[in-house]
C-alpha atoms as a PDB file:
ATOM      1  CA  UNK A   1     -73.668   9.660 133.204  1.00  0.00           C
ATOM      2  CA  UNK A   2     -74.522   6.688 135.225  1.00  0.00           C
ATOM      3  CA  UNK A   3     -72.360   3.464 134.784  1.00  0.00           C
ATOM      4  CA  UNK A   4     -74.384   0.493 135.905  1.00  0.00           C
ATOM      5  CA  UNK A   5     -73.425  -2.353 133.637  1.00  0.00           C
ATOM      6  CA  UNK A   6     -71.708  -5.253 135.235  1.00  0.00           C
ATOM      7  CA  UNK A   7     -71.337  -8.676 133.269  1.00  0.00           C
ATOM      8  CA  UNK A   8     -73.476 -10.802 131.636  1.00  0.00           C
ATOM      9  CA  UNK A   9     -75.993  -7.967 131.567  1.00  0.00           C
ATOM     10  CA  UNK A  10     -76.403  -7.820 135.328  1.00  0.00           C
ATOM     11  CA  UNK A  11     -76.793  -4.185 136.588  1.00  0.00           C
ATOM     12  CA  UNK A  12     -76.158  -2.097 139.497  1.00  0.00           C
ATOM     13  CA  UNK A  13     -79.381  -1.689 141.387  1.00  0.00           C
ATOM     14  CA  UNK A  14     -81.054  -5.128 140.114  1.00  0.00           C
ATOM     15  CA  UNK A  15     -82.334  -7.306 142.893  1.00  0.00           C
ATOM     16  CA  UNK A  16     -80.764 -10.083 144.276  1.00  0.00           C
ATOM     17  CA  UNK A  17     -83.697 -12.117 143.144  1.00  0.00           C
ATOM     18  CA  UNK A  18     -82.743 -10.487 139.424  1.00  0.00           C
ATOM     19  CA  UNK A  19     -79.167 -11.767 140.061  1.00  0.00           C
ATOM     20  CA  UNK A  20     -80.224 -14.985 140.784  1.00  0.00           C
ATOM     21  CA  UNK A  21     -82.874 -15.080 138.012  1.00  0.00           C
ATOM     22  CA  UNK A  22     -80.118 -14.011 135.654  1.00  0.00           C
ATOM     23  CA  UNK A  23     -77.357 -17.024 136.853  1.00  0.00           C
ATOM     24  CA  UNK A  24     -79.968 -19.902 137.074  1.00  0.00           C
ATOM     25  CA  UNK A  25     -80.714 -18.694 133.311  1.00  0.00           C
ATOM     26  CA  UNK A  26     -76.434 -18.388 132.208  1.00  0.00           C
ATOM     27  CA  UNK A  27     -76.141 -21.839 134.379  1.00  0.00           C
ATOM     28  CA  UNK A  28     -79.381 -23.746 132.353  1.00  0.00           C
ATOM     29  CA  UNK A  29     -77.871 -22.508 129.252  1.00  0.00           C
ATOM     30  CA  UNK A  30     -74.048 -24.324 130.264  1.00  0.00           C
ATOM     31  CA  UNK A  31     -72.657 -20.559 129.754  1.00  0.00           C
ATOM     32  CA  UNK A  32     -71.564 -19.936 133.473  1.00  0.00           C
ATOM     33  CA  UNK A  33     -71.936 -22.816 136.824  1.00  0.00           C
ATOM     34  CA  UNK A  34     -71.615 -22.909 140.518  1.00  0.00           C
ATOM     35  CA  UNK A  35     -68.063 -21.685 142.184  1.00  0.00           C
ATOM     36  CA  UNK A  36     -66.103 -22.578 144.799  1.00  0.00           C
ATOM     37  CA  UNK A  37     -67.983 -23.424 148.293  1.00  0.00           C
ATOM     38  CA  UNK A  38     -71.429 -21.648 146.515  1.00  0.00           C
ATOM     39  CA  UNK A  39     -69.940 -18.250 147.564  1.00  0.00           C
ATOM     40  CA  UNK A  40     -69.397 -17.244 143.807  1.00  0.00           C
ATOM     41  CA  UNK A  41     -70.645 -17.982 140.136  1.00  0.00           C
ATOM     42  CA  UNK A  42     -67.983 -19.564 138.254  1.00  0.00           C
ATOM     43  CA  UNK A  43     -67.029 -18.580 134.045  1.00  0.00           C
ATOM     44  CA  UNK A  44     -63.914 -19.848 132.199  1.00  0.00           C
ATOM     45  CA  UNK A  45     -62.773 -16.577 130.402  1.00  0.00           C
ATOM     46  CA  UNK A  46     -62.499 -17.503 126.359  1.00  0.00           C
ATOM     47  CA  UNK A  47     -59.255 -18.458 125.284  1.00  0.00           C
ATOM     48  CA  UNK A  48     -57.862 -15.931 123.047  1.00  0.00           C
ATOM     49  CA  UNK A  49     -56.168 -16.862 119.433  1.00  0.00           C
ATOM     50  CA  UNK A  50     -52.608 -17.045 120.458  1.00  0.00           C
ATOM     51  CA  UNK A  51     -53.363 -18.854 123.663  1.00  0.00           C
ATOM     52  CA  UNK A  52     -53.254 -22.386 124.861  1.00  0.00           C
ATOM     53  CA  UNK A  53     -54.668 -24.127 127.405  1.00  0.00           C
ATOM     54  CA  UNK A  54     -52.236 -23.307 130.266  1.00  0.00           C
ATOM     55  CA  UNK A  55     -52.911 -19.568 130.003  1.00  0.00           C
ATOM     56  CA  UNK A  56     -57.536 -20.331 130.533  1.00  0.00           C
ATOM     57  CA  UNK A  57     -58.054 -18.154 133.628  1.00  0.00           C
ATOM     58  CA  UNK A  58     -61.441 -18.504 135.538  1.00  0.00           C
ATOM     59  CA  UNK A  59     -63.582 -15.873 136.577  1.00  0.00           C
ATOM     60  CA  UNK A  60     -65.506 -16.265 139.450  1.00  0.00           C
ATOM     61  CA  UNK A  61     -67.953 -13.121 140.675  1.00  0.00           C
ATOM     62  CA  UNK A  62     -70.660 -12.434 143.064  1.00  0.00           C
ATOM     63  CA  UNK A  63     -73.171  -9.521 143.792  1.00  0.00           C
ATOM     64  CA  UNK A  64     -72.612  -7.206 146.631  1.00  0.00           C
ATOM     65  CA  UNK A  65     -75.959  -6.217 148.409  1.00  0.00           C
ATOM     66  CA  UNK A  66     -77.229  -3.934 150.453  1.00  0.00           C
ATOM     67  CA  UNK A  67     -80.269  -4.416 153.028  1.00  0.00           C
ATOM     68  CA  UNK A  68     -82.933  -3.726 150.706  1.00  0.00           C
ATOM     69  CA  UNK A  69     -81.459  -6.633 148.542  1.00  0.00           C
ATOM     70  CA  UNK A  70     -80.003  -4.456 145.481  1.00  0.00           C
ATOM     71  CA  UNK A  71     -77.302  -4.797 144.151  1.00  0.00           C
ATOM     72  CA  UNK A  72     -74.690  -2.031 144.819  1.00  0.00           C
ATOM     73  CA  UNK A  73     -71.177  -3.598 143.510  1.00  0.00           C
ATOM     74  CA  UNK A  74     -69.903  -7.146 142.330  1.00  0.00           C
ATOM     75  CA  UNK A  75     -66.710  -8.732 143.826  1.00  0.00           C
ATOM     76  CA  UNK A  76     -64.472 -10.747 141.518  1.00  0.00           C
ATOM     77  CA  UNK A  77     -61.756 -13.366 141.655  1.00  0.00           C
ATOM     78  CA  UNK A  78     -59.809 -14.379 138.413  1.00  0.00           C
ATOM     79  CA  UNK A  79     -56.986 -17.236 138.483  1.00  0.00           C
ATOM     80  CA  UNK A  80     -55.200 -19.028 135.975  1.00  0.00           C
ATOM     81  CA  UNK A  81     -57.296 -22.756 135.984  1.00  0.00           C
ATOM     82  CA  UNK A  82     -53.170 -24.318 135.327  1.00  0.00           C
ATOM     83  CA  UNK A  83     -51.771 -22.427 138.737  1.00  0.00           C
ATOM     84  CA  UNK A  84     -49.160 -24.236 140.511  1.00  0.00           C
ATOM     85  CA  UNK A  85     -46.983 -22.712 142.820  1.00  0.00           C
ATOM     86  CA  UNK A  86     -43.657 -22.992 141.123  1.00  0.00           C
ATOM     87  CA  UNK A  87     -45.375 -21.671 137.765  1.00  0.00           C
ATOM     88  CA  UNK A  88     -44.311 -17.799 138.075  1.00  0.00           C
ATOM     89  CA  UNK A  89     -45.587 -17.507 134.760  1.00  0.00           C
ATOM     90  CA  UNK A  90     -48.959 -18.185 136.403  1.00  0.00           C
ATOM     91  CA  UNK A  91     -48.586 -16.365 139.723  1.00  0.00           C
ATOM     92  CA  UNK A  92     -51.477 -13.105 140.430  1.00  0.00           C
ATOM     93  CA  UNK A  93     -48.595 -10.447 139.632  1.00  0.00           C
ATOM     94  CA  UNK A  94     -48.723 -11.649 136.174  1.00  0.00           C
ATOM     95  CA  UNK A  95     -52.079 -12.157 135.867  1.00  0.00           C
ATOM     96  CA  UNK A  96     -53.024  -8.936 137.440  1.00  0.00           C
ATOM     97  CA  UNK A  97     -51.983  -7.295 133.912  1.00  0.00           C
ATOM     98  CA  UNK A  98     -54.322  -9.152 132.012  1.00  0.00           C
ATOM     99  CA  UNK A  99     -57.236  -8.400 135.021  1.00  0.00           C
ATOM    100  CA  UNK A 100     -56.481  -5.035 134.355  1.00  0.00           C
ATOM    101  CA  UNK A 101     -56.364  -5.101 130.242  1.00  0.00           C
ATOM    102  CA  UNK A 102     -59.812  -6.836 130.410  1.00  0.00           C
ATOM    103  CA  UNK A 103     -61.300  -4.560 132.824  1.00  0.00           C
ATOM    104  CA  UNK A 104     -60.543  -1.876 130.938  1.00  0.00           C
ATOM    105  CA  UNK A 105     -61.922  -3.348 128.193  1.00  0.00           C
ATOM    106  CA  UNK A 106     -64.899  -4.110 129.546  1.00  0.00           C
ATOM    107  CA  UNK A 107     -65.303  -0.855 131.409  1.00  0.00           C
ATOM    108  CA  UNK A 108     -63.877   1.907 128.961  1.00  0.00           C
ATOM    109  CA  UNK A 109     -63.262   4.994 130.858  1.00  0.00           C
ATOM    110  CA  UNK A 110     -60.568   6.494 132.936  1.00  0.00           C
ATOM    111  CA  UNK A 111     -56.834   4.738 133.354  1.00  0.00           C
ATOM    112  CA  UNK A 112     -56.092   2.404 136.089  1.00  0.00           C
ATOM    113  CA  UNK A 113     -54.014   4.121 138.901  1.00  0.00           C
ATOM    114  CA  UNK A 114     -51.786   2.906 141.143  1.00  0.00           C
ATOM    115  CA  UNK A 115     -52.290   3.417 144.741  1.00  0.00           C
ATOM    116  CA  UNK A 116     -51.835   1.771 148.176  1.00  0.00           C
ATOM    117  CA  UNK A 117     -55.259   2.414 150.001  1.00  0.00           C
ATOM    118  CA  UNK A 118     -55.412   3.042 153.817  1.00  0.00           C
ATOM    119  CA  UNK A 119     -56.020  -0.549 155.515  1.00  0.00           C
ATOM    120  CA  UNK A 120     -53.638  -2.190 152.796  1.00  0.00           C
ATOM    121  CA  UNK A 121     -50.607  -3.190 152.242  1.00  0.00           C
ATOM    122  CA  UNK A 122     -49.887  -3.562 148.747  1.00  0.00           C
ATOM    123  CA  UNK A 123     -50.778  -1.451 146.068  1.00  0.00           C
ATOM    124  CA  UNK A 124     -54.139  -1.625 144.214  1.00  0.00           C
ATOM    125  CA  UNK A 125     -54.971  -0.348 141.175  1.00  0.00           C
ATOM    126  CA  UNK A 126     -58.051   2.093 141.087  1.00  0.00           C
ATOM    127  CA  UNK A 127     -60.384   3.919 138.831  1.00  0.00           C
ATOM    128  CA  UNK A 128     -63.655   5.538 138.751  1.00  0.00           C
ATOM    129  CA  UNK A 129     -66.001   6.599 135.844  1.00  0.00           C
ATOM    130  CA  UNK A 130     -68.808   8.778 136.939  1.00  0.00           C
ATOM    131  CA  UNK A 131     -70.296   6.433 139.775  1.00  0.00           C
ATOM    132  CA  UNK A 132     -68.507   3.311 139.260  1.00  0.00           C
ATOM    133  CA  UNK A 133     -65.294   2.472 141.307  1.00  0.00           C
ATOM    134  CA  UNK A 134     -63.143  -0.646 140.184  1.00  0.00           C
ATOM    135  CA  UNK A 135     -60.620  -1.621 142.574  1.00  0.00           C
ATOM    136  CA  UNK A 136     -57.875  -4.406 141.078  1.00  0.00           C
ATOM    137  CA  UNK A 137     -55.731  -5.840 144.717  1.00  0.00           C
ATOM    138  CA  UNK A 138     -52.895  -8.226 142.716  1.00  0.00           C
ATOM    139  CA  UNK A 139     -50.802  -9.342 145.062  1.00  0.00           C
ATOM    140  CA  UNK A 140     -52.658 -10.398 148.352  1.00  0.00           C
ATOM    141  CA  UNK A 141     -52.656 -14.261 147.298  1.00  0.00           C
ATOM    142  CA  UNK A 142     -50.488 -16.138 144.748  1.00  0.00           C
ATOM    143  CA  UNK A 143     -53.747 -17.477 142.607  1.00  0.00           C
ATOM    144  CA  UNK A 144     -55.806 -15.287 143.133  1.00  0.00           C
ATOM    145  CA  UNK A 145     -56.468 -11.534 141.926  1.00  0.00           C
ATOM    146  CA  UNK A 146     -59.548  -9.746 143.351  1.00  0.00           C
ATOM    147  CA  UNK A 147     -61.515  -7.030 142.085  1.00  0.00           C
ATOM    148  CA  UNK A 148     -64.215  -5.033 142.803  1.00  0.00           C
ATOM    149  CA  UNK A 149     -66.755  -3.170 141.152  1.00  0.00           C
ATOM    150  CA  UNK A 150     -68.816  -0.432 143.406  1.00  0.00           C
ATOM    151  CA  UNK A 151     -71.689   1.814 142.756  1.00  0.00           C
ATOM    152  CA  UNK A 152     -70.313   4.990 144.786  1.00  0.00           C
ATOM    153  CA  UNK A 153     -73.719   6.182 144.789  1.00  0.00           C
ATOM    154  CA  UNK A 154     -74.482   3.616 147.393  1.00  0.00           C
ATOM    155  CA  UNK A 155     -71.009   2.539 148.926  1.00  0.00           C
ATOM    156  CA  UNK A 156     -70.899   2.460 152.447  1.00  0.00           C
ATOM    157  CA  UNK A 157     -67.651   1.147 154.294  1.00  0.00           C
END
């Protein structure tokens, strides 16, 4: 089974000019806007129920391409929008739990593992569902969680 679904109905092996297509469209219609330094598209997550406004967390993603311009994997960088340094509450290794409940919510599948890969440091959590890798790194900034979705069909390193 091929997984190929990414977010807002962007897809692994769409065109960059697809992704772009796709955000000018999400942007026009006030759903997603520009990110930080116009390296990434920028969505505030929906607050849940039993949340207020101190727990909003901002996604911001981007398409990884390769040289034929298709898309092979999205990078992703969630923070709490309320971060401040002496907020613990609001630090990345308390946020990486809710990265990694959402991901797996919106990528059913296999269970996150833990592991430390080779060129890291500290411990990632991993999983892969046919052809799709997710990789969640937690703790290399105190904002910011990264993830990253590749299409192993295509992954180079």
């Amino acid at each position: 089974m091929i997984h190929d679904s990414l977010v807002f109905n962007l897809k692994l092996g769409q065109t960059k000019k697809e992704f772009f297509e796709t955000c000018w469209k999400l942007n026009k219609k006030g759903i997603i806007k520009q990110g930080p330094n116009n390296k990434f598209v920028e969505y505030k997550l929906p607050l849940k129920n039993n949340q207020n406004l101190k727990d909003a967390v901002n996604m911001l993603f981007y398409g990884i391409f390769d040289n034929g311009n298709l898309m092979t994997g999205m990078n992703f960088q969630f923070y709490h929008t309320a971060w401040s340094l002496w907020n613990k509450d609001l630090q990345s290794d308390q946020l990486v739990h809710s990265v990694k409940d959402s991901l797996t919510k919106w990528y059913p599948g296999n269970d996150f593992r833990a592991i430390t890969l080779p060129k890291d440091t500290v411990e990632s959590l991993i999983k892969i569902d046919g052809n799709r890798r997710i990789i969640i790194k937690p703790l290399d900034d105190p904002r910011i969680v990264k993830a990253r979705i590749d299409d192993l069909r295509h992954y180079r390193e």
